[in-house]
C-alpha atoms as a PDB file:
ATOM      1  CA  UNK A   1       0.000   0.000   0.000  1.00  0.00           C
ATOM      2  CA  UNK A   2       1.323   3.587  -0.824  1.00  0.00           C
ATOM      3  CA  UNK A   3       1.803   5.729   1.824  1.00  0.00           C
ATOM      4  CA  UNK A   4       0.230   9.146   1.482  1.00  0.00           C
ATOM      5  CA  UNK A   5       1.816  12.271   3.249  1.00  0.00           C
ATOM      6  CA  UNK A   6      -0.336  15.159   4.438  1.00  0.00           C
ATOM      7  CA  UNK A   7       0.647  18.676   4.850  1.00  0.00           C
ATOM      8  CA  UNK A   8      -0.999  21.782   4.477  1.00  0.00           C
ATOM      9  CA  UNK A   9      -0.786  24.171   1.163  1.00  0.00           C
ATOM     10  CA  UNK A  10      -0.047  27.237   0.642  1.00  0.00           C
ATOM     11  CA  UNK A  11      -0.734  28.601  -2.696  1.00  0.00           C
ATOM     12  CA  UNK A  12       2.621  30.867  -2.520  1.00  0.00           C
ATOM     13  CA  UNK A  13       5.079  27.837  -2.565  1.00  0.00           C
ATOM     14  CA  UNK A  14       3.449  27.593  -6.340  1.00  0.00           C
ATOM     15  CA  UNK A  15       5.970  29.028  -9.217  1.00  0.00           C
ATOM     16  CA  UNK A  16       4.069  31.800 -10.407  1.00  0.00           C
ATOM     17  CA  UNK A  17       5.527  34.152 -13.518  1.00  0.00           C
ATOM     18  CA  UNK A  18       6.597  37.331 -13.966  1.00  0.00           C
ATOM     19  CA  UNK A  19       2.858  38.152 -13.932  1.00  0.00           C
ATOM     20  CA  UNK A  20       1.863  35.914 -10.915  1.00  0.00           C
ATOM     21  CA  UNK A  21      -0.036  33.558 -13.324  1.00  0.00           C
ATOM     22  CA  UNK A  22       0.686  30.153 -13.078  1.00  0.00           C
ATOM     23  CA  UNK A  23      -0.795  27.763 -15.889  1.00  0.00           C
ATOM     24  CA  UNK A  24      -3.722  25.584 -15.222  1.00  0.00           C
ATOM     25  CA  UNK A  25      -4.480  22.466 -17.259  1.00  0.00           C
ATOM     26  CA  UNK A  26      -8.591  21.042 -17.176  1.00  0.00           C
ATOM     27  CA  UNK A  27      -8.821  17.509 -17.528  1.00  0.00           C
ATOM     28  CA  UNK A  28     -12.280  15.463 -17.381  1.00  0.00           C
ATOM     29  CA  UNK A  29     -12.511  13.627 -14.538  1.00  0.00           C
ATOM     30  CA  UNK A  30     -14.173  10.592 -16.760  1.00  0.00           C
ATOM     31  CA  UNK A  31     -12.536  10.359 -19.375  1.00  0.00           C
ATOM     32  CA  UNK A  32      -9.314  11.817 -19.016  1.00  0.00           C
ATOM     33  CA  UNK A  33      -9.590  14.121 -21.879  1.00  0.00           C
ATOM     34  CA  UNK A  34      -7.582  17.504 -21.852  1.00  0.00           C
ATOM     35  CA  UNK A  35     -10.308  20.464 -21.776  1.00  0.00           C
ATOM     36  CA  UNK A  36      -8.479  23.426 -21.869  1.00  0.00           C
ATOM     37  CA  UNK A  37      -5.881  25.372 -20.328  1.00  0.00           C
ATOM     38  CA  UNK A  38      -6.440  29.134 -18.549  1.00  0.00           C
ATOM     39  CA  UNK A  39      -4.032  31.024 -16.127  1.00  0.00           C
ATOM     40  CA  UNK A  40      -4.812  31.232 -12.867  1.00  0.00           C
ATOM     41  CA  UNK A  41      -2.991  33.730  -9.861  1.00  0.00           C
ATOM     42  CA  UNK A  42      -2.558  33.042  -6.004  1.00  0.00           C
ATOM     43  CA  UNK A  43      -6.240  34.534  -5.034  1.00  0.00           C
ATOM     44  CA  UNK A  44      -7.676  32.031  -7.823  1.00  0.00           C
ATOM     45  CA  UNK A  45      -6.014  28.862  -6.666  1.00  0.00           C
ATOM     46  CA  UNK A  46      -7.245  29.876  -3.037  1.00  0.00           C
ATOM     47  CA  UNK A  47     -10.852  30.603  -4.526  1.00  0.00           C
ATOM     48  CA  UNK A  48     -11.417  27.379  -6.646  1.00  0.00           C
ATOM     49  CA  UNK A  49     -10.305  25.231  -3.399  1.00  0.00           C
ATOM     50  CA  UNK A  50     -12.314  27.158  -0.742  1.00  0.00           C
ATOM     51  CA  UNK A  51     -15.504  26.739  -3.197  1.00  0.00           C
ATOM     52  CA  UNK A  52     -14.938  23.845  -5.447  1.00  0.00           C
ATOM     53  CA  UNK A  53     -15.791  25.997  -8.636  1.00  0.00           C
ATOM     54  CA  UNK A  54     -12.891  26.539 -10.931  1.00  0.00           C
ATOM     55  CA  UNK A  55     -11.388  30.086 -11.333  1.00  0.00           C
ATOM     56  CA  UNK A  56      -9.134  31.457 -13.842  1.00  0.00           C
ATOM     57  CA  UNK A  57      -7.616  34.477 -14.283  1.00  0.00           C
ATOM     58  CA  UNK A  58      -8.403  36.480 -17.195  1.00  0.00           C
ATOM     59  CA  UNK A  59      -5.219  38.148 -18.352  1.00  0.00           C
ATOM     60  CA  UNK A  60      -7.703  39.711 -21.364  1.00  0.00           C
ATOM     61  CA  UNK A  61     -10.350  41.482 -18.474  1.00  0.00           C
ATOM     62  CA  UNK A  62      -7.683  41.265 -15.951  1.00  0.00           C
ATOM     63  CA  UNK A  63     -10.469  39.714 -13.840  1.00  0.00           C
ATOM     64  CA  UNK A  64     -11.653  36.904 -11.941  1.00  0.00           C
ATOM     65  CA  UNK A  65     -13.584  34.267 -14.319  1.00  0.00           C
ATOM     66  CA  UNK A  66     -15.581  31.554 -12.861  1.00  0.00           C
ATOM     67  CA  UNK A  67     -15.349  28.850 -15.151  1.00  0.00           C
ATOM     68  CA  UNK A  68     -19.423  28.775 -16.879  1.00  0.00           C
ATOM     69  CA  UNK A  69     -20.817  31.456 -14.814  1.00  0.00           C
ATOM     70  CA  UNK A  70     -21.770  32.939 -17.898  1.00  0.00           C
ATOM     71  CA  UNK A  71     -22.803  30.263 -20.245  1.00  0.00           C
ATOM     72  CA  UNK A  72     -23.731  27.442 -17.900  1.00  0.00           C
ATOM     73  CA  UNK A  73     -20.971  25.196 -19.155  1.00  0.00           C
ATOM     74  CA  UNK A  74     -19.746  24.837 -15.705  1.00  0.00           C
ATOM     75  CA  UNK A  75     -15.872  22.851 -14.241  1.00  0.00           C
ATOM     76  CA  UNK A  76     -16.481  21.548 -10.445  1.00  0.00           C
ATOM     77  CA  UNK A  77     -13.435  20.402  -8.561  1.00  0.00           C
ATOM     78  CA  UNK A  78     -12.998  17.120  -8.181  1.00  0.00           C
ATOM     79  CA  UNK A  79      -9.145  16.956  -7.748  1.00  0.00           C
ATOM     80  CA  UNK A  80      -5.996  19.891  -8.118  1.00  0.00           C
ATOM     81  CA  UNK A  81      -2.784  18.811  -8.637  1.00  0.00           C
ATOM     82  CA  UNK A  82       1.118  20.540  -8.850  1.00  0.00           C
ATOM     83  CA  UNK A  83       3.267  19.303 -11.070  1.00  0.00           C
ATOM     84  CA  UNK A  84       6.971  18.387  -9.749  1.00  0.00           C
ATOM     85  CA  UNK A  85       8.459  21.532 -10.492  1.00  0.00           C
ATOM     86  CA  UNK A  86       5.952  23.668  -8.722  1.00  0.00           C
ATOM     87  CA  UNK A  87       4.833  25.582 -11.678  1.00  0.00           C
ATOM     88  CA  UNK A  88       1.962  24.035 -13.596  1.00  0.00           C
ATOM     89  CA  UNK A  89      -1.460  22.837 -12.454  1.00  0.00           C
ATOM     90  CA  UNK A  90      -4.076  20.077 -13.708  1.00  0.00           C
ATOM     91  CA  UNK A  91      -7.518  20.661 -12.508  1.00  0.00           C
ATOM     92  CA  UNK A  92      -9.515  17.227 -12.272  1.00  0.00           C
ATOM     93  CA  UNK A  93     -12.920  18.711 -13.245  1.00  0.00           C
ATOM     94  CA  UNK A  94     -16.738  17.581 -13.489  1.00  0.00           C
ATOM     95  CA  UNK A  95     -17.279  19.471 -16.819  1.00  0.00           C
ATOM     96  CA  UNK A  96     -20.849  20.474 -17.896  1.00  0.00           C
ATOM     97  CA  UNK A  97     -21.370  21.106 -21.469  1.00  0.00           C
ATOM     98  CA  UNK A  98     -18.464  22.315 -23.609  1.00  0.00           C
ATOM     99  CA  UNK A  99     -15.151  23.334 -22.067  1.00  0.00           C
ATOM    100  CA  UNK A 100     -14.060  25.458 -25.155  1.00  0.00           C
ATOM    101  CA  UNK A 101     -15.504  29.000 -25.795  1.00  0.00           C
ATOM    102  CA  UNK A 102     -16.193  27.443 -29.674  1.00  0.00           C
ATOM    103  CA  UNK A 103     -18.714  25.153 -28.033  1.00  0.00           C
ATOM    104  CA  UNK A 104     -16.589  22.483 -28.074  1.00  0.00           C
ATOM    105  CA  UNK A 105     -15.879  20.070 -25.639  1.00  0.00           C
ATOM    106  CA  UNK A 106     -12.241  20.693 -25.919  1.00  0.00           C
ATOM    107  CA  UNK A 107     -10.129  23.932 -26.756  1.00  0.00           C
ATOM    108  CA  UNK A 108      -7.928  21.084 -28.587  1.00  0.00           C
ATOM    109  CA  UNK A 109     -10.029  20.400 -31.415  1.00  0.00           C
ATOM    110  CA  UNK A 110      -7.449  21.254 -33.966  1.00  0.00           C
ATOM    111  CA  UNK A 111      -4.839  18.575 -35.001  1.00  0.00           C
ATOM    112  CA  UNK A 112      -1.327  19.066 -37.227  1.00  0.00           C
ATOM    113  CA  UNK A 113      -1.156  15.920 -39.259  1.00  0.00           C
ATOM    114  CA  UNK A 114       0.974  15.621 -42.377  1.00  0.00           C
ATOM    115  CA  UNK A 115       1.326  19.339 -42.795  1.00  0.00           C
ATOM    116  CA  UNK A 116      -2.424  20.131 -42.316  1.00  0.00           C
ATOM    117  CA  UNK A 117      -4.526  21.195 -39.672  1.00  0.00           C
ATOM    118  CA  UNK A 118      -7.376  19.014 -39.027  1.00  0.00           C
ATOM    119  CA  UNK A 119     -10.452  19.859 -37.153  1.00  0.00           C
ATOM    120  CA  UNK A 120     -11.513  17.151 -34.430  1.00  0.00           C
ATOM    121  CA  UNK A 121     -14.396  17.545 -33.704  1.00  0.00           C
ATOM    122  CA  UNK A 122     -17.694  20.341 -34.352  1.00  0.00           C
ATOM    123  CA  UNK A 123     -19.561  22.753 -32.111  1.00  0.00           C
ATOM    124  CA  UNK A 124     -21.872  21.451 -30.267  1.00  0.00           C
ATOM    125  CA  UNK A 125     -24.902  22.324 -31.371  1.00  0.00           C
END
């Protein structure tokens, strides 16, 4: 059996760039399936814990954005993860509708194979 070590967090141990934004990968709890990936700051990280929604940081509004407030396509926790080096995120989400502003399940609907991009997969309609 693995042996799991608790401690607390703090969100400022995370490596955070030049413009305090630390990248944030969202991957489907289900399937696995890469979402999308946003930025996310200090207050954010400490936001989508405390309330289980996810919350970027919009470097665009230079605001708060609460993952489908807006359009109803809503990410709930379900796990948050650091990477080894301190300084890259995945977000284990319960995604509802698409994750993709395109209305897409994925931002990653767009391949490079043989030279040509190759679209993945439609809007939803």
């Amino acid at each position: 059996m693995q042996k799991v070590f608790a401690m607390s967090f703090d969100p400022a141990t995370l490596k955070y760039d030049a413009n305090g934004l630390i990248p944030a990968i969202a991957q489907d709890e289900l399937s696995g399936e890469v979402l999308m990936m946003a930025w996310m700051n200090a207050e954010a990280v400490t936001k989508t814990l405390n309330n289980g929604r996810v919350t970027y940081w919009s470097r665009s509004r230079q605001a708060f954005w609460v993952k489908g407030e807006s359009s109803g396509h809503l990410q709930h926790l379900v796990d948050f993860r650091v990477d080894c080096d301190r300084d890259c995120l995945l977000i284990i989400v319960r995604q509802t509708g698409p994750a993709c502003h395109t209305n897409r399940r994925s931002c990653f609907y767009t391949a490079v194979r043989n030279g040509d991009e190759v679209e993945l997969m439609a809007p939803e309609a």
